[in-house]
C-alpha atoms as a PDB file:
ATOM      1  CA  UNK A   1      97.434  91.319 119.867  1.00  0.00           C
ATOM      2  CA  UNK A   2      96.384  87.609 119.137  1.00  0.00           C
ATOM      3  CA  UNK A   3      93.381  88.659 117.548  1.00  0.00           C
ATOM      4  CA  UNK A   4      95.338  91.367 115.269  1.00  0.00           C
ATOM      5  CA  UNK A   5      97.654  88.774 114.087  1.00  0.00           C
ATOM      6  CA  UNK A   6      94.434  86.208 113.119  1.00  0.00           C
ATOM      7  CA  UNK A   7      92.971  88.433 111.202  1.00  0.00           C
ATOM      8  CA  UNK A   8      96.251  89.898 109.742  1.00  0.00           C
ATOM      9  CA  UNK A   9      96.925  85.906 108.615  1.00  0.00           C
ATOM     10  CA  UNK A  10      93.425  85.596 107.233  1.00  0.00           C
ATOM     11  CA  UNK A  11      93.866  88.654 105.130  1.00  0.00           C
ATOM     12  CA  UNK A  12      97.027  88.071 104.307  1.00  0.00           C
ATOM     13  CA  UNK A  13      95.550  84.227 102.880  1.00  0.00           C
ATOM     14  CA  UNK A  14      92.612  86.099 100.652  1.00  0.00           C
ATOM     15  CA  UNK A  15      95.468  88.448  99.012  1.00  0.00           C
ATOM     16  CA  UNK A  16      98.089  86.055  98.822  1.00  0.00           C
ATOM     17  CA  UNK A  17      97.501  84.985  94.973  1.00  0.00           C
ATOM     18  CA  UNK A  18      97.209  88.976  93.941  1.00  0.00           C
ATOM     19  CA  UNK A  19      99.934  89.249  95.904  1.00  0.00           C
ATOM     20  CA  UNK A  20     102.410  86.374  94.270  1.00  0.00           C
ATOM     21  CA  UNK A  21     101.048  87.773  90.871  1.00  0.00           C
ATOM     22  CA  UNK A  22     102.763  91.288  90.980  1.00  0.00           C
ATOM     23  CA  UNK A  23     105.983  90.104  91.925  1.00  0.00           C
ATOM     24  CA  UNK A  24     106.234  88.326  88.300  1.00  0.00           C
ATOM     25  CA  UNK A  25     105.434  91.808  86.956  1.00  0.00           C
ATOM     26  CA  UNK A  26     108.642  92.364  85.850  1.00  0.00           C
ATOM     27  CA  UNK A  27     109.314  95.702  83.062  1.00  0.00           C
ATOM     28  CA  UNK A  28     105.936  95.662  81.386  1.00  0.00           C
ATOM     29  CA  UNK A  29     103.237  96.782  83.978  1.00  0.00           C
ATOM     30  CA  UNK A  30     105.337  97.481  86.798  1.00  0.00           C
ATOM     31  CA  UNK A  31     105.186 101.445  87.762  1.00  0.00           C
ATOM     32  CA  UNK A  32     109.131 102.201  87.858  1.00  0.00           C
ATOM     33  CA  UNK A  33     111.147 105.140  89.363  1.00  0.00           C
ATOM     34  CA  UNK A  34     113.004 106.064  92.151  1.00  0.00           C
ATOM     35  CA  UNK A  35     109.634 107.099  94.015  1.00  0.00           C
ATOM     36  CA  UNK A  36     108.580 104.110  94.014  1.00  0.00           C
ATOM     37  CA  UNK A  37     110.618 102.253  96.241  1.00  0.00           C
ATOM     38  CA  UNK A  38     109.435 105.536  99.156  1.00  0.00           C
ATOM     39  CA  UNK A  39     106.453 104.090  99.344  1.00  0.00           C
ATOM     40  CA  UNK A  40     107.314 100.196  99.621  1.00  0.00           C
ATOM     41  CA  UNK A  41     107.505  98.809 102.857  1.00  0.00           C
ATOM     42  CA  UNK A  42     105.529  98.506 106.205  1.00  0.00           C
ATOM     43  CA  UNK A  43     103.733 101.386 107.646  1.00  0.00           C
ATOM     44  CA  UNK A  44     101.708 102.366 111.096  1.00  0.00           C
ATOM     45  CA  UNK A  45     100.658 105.174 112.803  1.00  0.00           C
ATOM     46  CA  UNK A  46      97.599 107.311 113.814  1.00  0.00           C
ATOM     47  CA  UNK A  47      94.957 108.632 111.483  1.00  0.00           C
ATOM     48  CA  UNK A  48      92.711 112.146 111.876  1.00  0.00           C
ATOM     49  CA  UNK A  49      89.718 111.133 110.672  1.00  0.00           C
ATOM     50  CA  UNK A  50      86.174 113.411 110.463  1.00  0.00           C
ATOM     51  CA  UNK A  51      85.356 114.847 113.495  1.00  0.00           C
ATOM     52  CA  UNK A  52      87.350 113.401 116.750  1.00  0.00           C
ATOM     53  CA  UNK A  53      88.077 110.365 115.242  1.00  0.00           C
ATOM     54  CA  UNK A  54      91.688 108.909 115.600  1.00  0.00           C
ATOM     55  CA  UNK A  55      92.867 105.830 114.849  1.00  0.00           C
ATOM     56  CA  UNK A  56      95.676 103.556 114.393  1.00  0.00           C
ATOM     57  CA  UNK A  57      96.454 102.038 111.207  1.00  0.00           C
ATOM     58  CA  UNK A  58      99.060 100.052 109.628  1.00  0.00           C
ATOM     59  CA  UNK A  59      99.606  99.463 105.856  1.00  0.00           C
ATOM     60  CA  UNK A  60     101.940  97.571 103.984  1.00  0.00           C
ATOM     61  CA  UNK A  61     102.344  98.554 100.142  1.00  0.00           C
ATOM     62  CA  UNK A  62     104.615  96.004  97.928  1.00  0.00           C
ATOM     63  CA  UNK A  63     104.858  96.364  93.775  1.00  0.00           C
ATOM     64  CA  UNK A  64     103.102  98.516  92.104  1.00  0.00           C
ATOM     65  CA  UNK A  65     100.766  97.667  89.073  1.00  0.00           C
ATOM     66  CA  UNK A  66      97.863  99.400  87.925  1.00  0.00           C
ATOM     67  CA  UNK A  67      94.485  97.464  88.919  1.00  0.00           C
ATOM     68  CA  UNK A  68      95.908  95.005  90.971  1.00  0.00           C
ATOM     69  CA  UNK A  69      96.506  94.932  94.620  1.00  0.00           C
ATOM     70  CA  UNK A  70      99.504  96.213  95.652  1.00  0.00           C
ATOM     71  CA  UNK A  71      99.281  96.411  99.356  1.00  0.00           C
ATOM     72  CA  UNK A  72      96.684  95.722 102.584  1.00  0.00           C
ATOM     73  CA  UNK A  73      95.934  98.078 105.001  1.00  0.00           C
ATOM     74  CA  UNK A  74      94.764  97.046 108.902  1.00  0.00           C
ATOM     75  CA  UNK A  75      92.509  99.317 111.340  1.00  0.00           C
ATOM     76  CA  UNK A  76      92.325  97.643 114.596  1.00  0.00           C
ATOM     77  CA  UNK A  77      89.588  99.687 116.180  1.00  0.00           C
ATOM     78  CA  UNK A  78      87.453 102.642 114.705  1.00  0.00           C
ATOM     79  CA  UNK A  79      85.327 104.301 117.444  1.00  0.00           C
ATOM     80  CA  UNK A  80      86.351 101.245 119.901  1.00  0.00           C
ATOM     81  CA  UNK A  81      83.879  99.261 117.680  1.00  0.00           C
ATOM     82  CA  UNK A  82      86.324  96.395 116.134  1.00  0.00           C
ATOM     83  CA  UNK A  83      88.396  96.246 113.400  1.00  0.00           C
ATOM     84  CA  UNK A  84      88.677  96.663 109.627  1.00  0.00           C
ATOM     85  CA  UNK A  85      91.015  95.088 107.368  1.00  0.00           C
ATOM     86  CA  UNK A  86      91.555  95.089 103.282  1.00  0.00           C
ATOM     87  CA  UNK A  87      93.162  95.381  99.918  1.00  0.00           C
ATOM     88  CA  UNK A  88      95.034  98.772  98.217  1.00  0.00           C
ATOM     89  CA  UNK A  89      94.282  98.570  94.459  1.00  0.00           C
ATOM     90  CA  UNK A  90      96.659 100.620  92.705  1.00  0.00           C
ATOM     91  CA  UNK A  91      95.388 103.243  90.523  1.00  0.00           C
ATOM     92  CA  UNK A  92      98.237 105.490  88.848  1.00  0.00           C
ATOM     93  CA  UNK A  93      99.651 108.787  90.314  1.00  0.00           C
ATOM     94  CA  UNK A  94      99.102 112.067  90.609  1.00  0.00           C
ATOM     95  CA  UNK A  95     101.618 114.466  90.731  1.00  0.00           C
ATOM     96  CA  UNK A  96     103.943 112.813  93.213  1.00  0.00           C
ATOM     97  CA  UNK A  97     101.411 111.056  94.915  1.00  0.00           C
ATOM     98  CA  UNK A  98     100.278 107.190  94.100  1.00  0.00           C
ATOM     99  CA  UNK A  99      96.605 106.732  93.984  1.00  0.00           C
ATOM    100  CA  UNK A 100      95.098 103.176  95.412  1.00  0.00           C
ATOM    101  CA  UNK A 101      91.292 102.362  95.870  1.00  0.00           C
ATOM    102  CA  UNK A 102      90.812 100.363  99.120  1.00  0.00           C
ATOM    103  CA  UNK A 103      88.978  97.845  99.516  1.00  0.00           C
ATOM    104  CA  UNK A 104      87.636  96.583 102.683  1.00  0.00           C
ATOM    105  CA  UNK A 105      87.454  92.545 102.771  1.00  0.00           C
ATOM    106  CA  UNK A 106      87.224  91.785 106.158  1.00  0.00           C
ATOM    107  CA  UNK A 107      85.164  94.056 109.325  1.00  0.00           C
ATOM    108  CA  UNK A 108      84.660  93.458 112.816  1.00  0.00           C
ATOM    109  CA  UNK A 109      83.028  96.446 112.708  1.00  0.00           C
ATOM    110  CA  UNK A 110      80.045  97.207 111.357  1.00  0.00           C
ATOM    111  CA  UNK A 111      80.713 100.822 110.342  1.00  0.00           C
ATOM    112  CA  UNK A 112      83.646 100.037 108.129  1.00  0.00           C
ATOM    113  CA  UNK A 113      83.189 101.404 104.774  1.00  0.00           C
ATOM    114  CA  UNK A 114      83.714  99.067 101.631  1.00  0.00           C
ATOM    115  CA  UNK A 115      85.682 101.506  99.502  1.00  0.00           C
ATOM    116  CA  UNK A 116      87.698 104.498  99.716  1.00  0.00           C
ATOM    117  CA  UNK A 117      90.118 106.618  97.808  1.00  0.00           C
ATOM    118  CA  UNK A 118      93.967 106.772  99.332  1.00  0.00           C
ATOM    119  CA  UNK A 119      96.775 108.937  98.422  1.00  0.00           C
ATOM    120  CA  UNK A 120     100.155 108.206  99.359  1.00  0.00           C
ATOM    121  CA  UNK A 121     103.447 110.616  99.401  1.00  0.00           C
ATOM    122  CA  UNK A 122     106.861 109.996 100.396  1.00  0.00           C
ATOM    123  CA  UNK A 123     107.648 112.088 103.078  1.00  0.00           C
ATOM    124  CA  UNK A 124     111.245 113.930 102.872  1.00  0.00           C
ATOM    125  CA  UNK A 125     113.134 111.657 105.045  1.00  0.00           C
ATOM    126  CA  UNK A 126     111.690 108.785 103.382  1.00  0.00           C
ATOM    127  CA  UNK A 127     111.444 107.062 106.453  1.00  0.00           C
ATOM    128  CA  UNK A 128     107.524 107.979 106.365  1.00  0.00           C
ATOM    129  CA  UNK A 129     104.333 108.380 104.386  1.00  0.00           C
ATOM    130  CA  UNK A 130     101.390 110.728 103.729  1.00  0.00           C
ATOM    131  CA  UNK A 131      98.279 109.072 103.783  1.00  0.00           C
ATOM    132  CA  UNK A 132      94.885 110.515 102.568  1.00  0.00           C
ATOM    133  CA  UNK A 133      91.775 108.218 102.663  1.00  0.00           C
ATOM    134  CA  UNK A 134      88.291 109.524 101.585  1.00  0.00           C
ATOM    135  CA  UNK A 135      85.177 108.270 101.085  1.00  0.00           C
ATOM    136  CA  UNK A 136      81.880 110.144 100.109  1.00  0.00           C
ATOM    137  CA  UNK A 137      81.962 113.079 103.005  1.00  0.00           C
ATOM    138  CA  UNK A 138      84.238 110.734 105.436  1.00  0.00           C
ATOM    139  CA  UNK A 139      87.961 111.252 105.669  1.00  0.00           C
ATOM    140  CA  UNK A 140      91.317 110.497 107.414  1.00  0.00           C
ATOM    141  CA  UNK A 141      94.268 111.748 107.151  1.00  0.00           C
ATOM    142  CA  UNK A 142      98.372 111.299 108.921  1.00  0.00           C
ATOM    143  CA  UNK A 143     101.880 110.411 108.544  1.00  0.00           C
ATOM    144  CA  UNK A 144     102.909 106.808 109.204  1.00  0.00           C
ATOM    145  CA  UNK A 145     106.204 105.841 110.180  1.00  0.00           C
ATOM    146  CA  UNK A 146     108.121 102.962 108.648  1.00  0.00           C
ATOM    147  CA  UNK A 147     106.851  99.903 110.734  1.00  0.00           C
ATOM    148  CA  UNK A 148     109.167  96.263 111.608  1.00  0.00           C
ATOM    149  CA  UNK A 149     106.583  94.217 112.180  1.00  0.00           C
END
């Protein structure tokens, strides 16, 4: 657990000025509507990724603006092999569904992939969230539950 929260801190510190940037975004940049605010908040859960693979993850998504980080995502272990931690650009919507490119900034593991696609949905209840990641032939995909850190 100590190790989650050091590495939690020290990506929260490399995304902390993108981070105090969007929340000055005010009416011009700012994706509005009542979807929005689904999505917002913290998030955890397990992901089915290709083949056996499950895993835990946790994400956090704030403000949205297009091209600029607008949440972090945490995997603590990926095939028992360590843990992978980054950045969700936000990229526009689809449909329903918000579109972020993720960016991996800090690995434990040497497996963790640099960049992925993710697609997010608000479940009905809007107490959870649909969450798609892909990269190249490698996916993973859940629900995560809202999350009080």
């Amino acid at each position: 657990m100590r190790s989650r929260n050091a590495l939690l801190l020290a990506v929260a510190a490399i995304l902390l000025p993108g981070a105090l940037a969007l929340q000055a975004c005010g009416d011009s940049g700012c994706d509005s509507g009542a979807d929005t605010v689904a999505i917002d908040g913290s998030w955890k859960g397990k992901l089915n990724g290709s083949g056996d693979a499950t895993f835990e993850a946790y994400v956090e998504i704030d403000t949205l603006r297009e091209g600029s980080v607008s949440g972090t995502v945490y995997y603590p272990g990926i095939d028992d092999a360590g843990a992978c931690s980054g950045a969700l650009i936000y990229r526009g919507r689809s449909g329903s569904d918000y579109l972020f490119t993720e960016d991996i900034v800090a690995r434990a593991n040497p497996d963790c992939i640099k960049l992925g696609q993710v697609r997010v949905g608000s479940a009905e209840d809007g107490k959870a969230i649909t969450y798609s990641w892909k990269a190249g032939q490698d996916t993973a995909v859940g629900t995560l539950q809202e999350w009080d850190d």
